[in-house]
C-alpha atoms as a PDB file:
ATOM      1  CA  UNK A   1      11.048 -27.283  11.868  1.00  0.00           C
ATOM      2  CA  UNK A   2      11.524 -26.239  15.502  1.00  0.00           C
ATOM      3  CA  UNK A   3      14.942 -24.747  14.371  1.00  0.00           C
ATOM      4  CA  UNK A   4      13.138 -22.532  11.566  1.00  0.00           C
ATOM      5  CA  UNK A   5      10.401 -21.153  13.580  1.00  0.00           C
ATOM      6  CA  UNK A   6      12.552 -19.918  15.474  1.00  0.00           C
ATOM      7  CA  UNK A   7      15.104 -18.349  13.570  1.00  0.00           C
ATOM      8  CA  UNK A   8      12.939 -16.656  11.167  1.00  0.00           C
ATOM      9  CA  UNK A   9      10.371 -15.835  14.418  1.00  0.00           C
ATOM     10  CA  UNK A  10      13.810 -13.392  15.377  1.00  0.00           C
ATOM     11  CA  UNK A  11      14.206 -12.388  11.364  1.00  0.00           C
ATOM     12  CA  UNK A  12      10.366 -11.095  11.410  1.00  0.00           C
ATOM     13  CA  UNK A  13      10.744  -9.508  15.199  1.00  0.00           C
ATOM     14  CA  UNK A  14      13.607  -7.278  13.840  1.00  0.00           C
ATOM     15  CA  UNK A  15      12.645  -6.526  10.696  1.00  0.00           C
ATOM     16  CA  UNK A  16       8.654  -6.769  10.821  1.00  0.00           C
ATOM     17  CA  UNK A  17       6.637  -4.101  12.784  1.00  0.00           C
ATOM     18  CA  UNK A  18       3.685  -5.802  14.913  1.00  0.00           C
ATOM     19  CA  UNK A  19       0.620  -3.813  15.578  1.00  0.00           C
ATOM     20  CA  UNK A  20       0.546  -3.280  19.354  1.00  0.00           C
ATOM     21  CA  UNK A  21      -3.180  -5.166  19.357  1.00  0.00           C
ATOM     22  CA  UNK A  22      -1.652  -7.955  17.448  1.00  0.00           C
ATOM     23  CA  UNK A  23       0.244  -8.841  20.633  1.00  0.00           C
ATOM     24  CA  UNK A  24       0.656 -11.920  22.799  1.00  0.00           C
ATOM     25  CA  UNK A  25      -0.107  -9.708  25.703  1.00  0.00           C
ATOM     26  CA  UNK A  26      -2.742  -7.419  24.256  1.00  0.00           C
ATOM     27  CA  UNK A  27      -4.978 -10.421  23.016  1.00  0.00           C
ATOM     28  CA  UNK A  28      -4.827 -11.992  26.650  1.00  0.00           C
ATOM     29  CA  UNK A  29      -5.727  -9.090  28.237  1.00  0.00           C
ATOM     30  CA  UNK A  30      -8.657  -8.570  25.700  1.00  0.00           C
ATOM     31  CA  UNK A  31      -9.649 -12.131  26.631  1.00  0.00           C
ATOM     32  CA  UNK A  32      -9.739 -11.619  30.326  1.00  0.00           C
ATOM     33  CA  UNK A  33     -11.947  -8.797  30.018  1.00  0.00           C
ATOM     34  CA  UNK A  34     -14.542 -10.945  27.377  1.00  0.00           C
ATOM     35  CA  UNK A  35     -17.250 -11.323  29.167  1.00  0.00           C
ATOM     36  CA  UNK A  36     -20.516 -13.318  28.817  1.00  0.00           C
ATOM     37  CA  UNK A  37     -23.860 -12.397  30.172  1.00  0.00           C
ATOM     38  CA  UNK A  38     -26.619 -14.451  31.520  1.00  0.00           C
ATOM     39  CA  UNK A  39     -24.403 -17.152  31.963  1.00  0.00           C
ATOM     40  CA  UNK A  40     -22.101 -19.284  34.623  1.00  0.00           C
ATOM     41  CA  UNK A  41     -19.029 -18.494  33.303  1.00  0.00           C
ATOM     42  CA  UNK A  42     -19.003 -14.774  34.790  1.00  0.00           C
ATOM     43  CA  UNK A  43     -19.384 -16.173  38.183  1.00  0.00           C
ATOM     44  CA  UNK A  44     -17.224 -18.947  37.725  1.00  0.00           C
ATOM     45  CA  UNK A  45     -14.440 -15.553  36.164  1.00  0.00           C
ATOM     46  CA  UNK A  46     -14.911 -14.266  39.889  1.00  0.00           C
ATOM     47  CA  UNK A  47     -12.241 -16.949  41.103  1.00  0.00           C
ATOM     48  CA  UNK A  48      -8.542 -16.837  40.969  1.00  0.00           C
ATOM     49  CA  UNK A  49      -8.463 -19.946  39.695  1.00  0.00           C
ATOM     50  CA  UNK A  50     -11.449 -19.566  37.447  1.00  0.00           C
ATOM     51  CA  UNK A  51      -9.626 -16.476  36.060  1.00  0.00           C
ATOM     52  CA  UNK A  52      -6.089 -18.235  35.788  1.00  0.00           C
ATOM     53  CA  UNK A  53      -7.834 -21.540  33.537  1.00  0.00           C
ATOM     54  CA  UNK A  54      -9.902 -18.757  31.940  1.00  0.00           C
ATOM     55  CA  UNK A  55      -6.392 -16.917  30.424  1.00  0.00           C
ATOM     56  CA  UNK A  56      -4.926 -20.510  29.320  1.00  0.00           C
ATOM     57  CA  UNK A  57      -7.723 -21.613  27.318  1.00  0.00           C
ATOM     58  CA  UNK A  58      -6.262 -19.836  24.040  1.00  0.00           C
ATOM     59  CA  UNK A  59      -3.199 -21.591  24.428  1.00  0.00           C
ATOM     60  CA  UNK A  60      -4.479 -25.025  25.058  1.00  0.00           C
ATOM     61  CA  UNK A  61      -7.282 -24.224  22.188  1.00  0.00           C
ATOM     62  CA  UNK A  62      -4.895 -23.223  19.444  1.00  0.00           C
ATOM     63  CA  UNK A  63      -2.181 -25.655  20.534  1.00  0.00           C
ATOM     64  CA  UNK A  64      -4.697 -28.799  20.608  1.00  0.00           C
ATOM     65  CA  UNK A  65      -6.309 -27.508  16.565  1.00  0.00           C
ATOM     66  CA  UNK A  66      -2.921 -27.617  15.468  1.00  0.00           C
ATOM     67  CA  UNK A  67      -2.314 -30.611  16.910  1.00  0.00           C
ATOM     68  CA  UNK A  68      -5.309 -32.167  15.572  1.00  0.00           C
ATOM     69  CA  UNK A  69      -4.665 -31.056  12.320  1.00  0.00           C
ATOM     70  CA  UNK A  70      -1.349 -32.858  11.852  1.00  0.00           C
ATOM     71  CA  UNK A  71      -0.325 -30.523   9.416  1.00  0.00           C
ATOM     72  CA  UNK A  72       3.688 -29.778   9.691  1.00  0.00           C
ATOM     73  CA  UNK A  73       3.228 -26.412   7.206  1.00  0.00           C
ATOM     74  CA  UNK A  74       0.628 -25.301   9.620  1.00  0.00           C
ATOM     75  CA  UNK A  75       2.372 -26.280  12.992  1.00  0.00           C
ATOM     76  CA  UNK A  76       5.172 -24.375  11.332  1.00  0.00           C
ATOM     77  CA  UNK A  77       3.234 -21.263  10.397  1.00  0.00           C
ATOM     78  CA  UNK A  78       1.417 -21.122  13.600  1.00  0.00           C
ATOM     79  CA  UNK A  79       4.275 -21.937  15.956  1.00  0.00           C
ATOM     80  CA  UNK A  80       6.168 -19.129  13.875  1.00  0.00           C
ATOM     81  CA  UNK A  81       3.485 -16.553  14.790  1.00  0.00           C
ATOM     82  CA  UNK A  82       3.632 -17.784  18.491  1.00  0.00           C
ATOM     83  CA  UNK A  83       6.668 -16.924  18.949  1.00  0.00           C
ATOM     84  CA  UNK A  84       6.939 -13.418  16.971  1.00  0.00           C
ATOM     85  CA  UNK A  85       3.744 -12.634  19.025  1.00  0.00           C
ATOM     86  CA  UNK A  86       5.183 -13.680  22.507  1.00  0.00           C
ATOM     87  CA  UNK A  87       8.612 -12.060  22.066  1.00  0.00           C
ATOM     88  CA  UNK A  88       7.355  -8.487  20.947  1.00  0.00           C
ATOM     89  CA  UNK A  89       8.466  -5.997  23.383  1.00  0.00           C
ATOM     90  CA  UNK A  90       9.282  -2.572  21.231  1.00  0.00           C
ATOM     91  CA  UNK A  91       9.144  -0.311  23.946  1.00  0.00           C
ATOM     92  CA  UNK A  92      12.227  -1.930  25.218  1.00  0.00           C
ATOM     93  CA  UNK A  93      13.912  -1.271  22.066  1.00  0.00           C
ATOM     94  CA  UNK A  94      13.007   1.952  21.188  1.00  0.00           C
ATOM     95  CA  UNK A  95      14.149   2.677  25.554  1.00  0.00           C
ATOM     96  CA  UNK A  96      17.408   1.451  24.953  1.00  0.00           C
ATOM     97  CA  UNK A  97      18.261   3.016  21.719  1.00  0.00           C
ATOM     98  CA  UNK A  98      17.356   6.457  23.806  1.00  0.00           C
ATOM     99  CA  UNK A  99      19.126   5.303  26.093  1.00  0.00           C
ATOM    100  CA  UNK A 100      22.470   5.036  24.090  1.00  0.00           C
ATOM    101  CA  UNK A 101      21.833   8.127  22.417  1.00  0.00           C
ATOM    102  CA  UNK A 102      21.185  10.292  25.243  1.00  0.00           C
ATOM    103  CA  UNK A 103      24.026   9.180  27.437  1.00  0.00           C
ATOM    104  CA  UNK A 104      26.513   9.396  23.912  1.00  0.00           C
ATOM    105  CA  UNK A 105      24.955  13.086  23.613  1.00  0.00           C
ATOM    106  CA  UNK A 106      25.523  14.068  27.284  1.00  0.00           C
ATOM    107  CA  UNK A 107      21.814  14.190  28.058  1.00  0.00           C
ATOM    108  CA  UNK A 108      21.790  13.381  31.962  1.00  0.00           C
ATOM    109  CA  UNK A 109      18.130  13.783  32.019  1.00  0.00           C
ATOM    110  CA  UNK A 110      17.104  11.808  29.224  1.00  0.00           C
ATOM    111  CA  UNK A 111      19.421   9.423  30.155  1.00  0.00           C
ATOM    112  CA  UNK A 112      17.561   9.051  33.485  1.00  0.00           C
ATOM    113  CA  UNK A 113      13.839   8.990  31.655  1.00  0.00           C
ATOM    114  CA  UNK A 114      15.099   6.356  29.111  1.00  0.00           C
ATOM    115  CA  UNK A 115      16.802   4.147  32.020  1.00  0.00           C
ATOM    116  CA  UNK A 116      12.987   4.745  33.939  1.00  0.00           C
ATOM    117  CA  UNK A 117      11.494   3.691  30.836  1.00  0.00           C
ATOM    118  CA  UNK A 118      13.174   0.206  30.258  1.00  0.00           C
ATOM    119  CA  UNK A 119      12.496  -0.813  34.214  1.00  0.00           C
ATOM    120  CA  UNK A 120       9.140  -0.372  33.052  1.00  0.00           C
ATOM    121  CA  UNK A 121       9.446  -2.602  29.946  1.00  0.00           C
ATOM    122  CA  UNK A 122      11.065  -4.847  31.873  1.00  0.00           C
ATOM    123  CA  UNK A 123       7.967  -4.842  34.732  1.00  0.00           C
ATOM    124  CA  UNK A 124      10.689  -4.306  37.812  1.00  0.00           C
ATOM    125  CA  UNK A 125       9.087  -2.099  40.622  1.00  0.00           C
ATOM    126  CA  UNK A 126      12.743  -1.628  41.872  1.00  0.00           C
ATOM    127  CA  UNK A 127      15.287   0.769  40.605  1.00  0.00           C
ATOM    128  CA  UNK A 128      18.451  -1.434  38.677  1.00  0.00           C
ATOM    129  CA  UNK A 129      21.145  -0.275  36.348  1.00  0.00           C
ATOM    130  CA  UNK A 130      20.966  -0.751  33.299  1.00  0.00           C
ATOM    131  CA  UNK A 131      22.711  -4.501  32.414  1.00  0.00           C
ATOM    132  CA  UNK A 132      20.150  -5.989  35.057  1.00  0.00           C
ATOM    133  CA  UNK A 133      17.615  -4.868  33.389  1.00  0.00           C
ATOM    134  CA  UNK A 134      18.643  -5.758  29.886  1.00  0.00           C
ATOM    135  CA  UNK A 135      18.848  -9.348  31.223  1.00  0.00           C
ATOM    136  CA  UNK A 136      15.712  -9.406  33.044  1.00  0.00           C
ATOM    137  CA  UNK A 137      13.988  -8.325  29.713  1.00  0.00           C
ATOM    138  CA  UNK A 138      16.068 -10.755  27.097  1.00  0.00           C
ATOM    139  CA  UNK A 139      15.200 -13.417  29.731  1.00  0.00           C
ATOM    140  CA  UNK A 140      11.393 -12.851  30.091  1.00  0.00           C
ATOM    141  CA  UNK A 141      10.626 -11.576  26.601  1.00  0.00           C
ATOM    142  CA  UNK A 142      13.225 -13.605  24.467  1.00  0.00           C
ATOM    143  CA  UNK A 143      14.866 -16.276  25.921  1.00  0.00           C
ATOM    144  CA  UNK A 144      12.133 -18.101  27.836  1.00  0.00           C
ATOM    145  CA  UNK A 145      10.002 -18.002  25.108  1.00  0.00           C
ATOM    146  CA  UNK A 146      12.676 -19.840  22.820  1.00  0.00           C
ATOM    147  CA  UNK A 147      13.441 -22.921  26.131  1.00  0.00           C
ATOM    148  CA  UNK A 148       9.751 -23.228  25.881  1.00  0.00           C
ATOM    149  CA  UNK A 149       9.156 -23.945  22.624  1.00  0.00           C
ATOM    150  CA  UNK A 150      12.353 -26.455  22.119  1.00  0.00           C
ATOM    151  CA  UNK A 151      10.865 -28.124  25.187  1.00  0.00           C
ATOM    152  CA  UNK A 152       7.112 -27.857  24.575  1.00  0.00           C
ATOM    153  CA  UNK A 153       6.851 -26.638  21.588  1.00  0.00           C
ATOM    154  CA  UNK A 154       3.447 -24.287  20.856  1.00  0.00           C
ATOM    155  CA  UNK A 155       1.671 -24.759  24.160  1.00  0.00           C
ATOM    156  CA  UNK A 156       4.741 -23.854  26.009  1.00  0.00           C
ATOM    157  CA  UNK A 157       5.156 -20.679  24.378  1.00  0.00           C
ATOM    158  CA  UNK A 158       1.413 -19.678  24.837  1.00  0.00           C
ATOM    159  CA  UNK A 159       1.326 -20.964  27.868  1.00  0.00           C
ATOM    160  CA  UNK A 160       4.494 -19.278  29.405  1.00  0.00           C
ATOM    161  CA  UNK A 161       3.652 -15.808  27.590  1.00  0.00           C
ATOM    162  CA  UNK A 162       0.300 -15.883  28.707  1.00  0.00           C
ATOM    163  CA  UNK A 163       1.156 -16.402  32.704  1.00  0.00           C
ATOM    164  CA  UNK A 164       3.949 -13.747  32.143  1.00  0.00           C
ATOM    165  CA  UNK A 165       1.575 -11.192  30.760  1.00  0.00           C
ATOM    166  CA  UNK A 166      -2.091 -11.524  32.271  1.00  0.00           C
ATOM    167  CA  UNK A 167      -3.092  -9.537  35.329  1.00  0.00           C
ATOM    168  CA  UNK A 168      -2.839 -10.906  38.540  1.00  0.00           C
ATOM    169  CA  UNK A 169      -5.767 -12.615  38.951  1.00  0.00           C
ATOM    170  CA  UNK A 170      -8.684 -11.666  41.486  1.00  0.00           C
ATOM    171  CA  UNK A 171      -8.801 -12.986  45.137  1.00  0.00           C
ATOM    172  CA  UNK A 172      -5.198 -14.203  44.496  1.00  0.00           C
ATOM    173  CA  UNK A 173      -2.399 -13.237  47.162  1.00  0.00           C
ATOM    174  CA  UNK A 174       0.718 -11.216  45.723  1.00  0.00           C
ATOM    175  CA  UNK A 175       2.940 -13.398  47.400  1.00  0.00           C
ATOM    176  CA  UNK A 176       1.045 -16.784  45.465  1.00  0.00           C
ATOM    177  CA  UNK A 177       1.582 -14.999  42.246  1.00  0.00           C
ATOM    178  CA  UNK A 178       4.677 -14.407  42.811  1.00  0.00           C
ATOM    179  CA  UNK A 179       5.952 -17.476  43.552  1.00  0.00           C
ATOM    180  CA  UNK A 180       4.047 -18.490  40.224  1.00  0.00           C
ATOM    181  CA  UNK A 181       6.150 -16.530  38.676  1.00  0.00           C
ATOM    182  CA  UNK A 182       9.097 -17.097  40.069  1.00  0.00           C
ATOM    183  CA  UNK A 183       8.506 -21.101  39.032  1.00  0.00           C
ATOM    184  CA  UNK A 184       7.856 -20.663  35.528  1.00  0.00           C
ATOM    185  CA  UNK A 185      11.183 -18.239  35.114  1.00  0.00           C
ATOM    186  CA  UNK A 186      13.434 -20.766  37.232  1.00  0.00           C
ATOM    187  CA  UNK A 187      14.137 -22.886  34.536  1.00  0.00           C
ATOM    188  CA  UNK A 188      14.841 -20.340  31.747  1.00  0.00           C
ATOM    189  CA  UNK A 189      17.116 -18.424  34.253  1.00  0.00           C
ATOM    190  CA  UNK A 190      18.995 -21.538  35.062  1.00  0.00           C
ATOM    191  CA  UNK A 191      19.305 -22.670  31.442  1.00  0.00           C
ATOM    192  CA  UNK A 192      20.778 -19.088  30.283  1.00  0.00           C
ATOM    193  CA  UNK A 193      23.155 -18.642  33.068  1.00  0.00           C
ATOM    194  CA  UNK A 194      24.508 -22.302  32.321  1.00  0.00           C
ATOM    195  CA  UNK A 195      25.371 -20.404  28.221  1.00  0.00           C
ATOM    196  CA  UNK A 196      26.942 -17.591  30.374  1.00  0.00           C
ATOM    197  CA  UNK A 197      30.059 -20.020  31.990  1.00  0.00           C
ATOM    198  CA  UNK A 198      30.038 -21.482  28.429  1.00  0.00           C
ATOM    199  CA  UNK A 199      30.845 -18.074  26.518  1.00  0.00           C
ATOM    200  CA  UNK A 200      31.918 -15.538  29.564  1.00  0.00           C
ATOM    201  CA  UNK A 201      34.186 -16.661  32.315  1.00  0.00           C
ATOM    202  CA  UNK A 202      33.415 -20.085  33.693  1.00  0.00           C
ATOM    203  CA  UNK A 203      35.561 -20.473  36.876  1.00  0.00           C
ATOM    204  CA  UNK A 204      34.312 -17.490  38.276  1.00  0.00           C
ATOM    205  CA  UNK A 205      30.471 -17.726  37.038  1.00  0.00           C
ATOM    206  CA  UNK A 206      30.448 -21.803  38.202  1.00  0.00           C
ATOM    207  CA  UNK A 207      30.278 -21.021  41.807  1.00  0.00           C
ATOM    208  CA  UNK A 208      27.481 -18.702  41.332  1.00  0.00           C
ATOM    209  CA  UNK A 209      25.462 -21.000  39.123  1.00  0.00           C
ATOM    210  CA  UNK A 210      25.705 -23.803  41.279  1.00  0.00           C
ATOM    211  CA  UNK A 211      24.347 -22.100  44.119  1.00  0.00           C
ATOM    212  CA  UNK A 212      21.573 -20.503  41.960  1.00  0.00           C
ATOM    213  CA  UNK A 213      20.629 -24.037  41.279  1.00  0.00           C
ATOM    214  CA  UNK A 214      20.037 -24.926  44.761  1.00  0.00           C
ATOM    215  CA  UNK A 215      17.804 -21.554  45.081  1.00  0.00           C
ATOM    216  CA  UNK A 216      20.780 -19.554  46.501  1.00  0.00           C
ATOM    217  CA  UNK A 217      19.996 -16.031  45.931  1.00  0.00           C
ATOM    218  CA  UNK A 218      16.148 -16.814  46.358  1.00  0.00           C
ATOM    219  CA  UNK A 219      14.901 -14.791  43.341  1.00  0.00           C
ATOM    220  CA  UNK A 220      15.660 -15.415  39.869  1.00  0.00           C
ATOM    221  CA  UNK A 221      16.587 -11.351  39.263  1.00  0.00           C
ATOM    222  CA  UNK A 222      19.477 -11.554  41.779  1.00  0.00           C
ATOM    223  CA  UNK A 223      20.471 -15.012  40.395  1.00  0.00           C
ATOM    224  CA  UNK A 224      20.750 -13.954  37.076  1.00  0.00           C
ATOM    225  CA  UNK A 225      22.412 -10.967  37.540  1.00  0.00           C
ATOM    226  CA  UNK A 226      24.659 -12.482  40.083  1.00  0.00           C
ATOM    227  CA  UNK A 227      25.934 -14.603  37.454  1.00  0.00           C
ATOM    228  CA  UNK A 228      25.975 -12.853  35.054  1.00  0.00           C
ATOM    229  CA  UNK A 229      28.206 -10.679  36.575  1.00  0.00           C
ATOM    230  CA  UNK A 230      30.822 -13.427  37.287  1.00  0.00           C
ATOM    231  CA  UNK A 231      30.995 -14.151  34.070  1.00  0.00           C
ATOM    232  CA  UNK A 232      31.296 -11.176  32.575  1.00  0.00           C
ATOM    233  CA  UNK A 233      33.064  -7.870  33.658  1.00  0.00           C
ATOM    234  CA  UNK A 234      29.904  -5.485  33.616  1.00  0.00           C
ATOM    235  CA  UNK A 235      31.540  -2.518  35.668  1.00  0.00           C
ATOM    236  CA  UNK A 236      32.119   0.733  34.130  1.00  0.00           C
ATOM    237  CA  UNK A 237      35.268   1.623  32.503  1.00  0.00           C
ATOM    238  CA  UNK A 238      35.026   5.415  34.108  1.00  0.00           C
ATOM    239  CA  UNK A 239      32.591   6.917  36.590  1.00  0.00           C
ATOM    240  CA  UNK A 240      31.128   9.044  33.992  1.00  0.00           C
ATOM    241  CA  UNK A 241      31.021   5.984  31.592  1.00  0.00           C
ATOM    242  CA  UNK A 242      27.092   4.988  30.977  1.00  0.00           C
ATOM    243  CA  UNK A 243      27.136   3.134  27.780  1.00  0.00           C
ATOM    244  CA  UNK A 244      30.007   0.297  28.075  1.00  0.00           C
ATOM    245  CA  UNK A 245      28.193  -2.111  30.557  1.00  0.00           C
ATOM    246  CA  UNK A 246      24.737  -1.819  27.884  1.00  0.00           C
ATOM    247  CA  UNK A 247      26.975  -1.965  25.383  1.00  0.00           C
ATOM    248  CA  UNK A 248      29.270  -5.994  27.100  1.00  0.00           C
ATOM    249  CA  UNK A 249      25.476  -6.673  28.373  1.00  0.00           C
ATOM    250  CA  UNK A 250      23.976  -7.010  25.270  1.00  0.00           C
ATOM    251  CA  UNK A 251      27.126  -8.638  23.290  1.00  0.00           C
ATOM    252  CA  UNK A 252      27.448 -10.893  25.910  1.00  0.00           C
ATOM    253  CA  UNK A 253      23.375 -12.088  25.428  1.00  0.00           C
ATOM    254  CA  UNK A 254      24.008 -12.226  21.686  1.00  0.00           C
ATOM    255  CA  UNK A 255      27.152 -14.572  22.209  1.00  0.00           C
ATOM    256  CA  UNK A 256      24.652 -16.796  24.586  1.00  0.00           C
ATOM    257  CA  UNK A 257      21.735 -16.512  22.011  1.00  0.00           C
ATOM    258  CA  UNK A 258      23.926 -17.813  19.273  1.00  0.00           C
ATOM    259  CA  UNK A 259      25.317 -20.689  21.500  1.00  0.00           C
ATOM    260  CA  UNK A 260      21.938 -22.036  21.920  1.00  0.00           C
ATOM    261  CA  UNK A 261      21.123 -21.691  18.348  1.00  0.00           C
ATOM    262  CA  UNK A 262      24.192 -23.611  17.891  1.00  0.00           C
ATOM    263  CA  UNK A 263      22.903 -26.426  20.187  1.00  0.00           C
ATOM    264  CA  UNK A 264      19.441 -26.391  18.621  1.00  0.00           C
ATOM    265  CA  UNK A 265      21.059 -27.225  15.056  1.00  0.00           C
ATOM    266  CA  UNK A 266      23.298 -29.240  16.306  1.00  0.00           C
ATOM    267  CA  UNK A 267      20.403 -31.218  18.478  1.00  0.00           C
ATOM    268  CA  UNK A 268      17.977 -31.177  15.110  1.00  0.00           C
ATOM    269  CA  UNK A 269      20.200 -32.923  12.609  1.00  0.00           C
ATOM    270  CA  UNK A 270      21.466 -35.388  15.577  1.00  0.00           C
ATOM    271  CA  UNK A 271      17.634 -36.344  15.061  1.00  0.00           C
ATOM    272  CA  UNK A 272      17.128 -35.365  18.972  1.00  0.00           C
ATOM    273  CA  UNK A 273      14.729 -32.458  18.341  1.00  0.00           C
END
């Protein structure tokens, strides 16, 4: 079942348009913001951690129905729409096909406003070229999302899209959020840098990985792109060249993609999953 959610949660992202207040993030946002007068719960909202458990009670709620219900057609439906929901992130999508057109049409300047507009799909406050960004978004919006729910199955999702797209809540440090964040995407990075030595070059990506394992950058960005780069040659072929390391970037996530589809299968009819 696991297997079919998720390749027919991909199918419907491609080929199915999702109203923008039908997603993951949109409905957690709308829930943050519910409030209730006259009773506790407003003051009890005014915490961080109030606010935090406050976000995660749709996940937990829908996850533990379904649950209850021990219906396989409906933890199948519902762990379909999980995952469509989680991974929708169109603005990326319609940045990068700008992006390609603009530099293939000589556009320098919308070039530049498509590049600013996928750092802020991919929520980076830093400038980064291109191919680190298209990693930092498959990883947050796509990949992540598809380790959770092998591991975890509906609750993971929820729970991982719902930390990854609620405000920052109140009375709550940047750096502590932060370092939330960086925990729940250490895992996923680790996991999809292992598929890059497996389908890009592995003696020169192994050294990298191994240190990323043992925290070496410090931050997931650098370790992902660090590796990534090992494995793959992401320079440009020419100095005016804009489109080739997009272009390897994105072939080289659709090669890891389909390798962990590959072990999913493979994992599901060995009875393991």
């Amino acid at each position: 079942m696991q297997l079919l959610a998720i390749i027919l949660a991909y199918a419907l992202e491609r080929t199915v348009t999702v109203g923008k207040n039908w997603h993951w993030r949109r409905l957690v946002l709308r829930w943050q913001h519910l409030e209730f007068e006259h009773t506790g719960l407003k003051e009890w909202k005014q915490n961080g951690l109030g606010q935090l458990v406050w976000a995660l009670i749709p996940a937990f709620l829908i996850a533990f129905v379904v649950a209850l219900s021990g219906n396989l057609l409906l933890h199948f439906i519902v762990g379909t729409a999980a995952i469509v929901l989680s991974i929708q992130c169109p603005q990326a999508r319609i940045a990068y096909k700008e992006y390609l057109d603009s530099a293939n049409a000589g556009d320098a300047a919308q070039t530049a406003e498509a590049l600013r507009q996928l750092r802020l799909a991919s929520g980076r406050t830093d400038a980064a070229p291109v191919h680190d960004l298209l990693l930092w978004i498959h990883l947050r919006q796509y990949f992540a999302v598809l380790l959770y729910y092998v591991l975890f199955g509906i609750v993971g999702v929820l729970v991982y899209a719902t930390l990854r797209d609620m405000r920052r809540p109140r009375r709550t440090s940047s750096i502590n959020w932060q370092r939330a964040q960086f925990m729940i995407d250490w895992l996923p990075t680790r996991v999809m840098t292992l598929g890059f030595l497996l389908v890009g070059n592995f003696s020169k990506a192994a050294g990298a990985w191994l240190s990323s394992v043992g925290n070496i950058p410090g931050d997931n960005f650098s370790a992902l792109t660090k590796i990534a780069a090992a494995a793959e040659n992401l320079e440009p072929e020419s100095s005016d060249d804009v489109t080739s390391t997009a272009l390897t970037t994105v072939a080289l996530l659709k090669r890891n993609l389909l390798l962990f589809i590959v072990f999913i299968a493979v994992f599901t009819i060995s009875g393991w999953l």
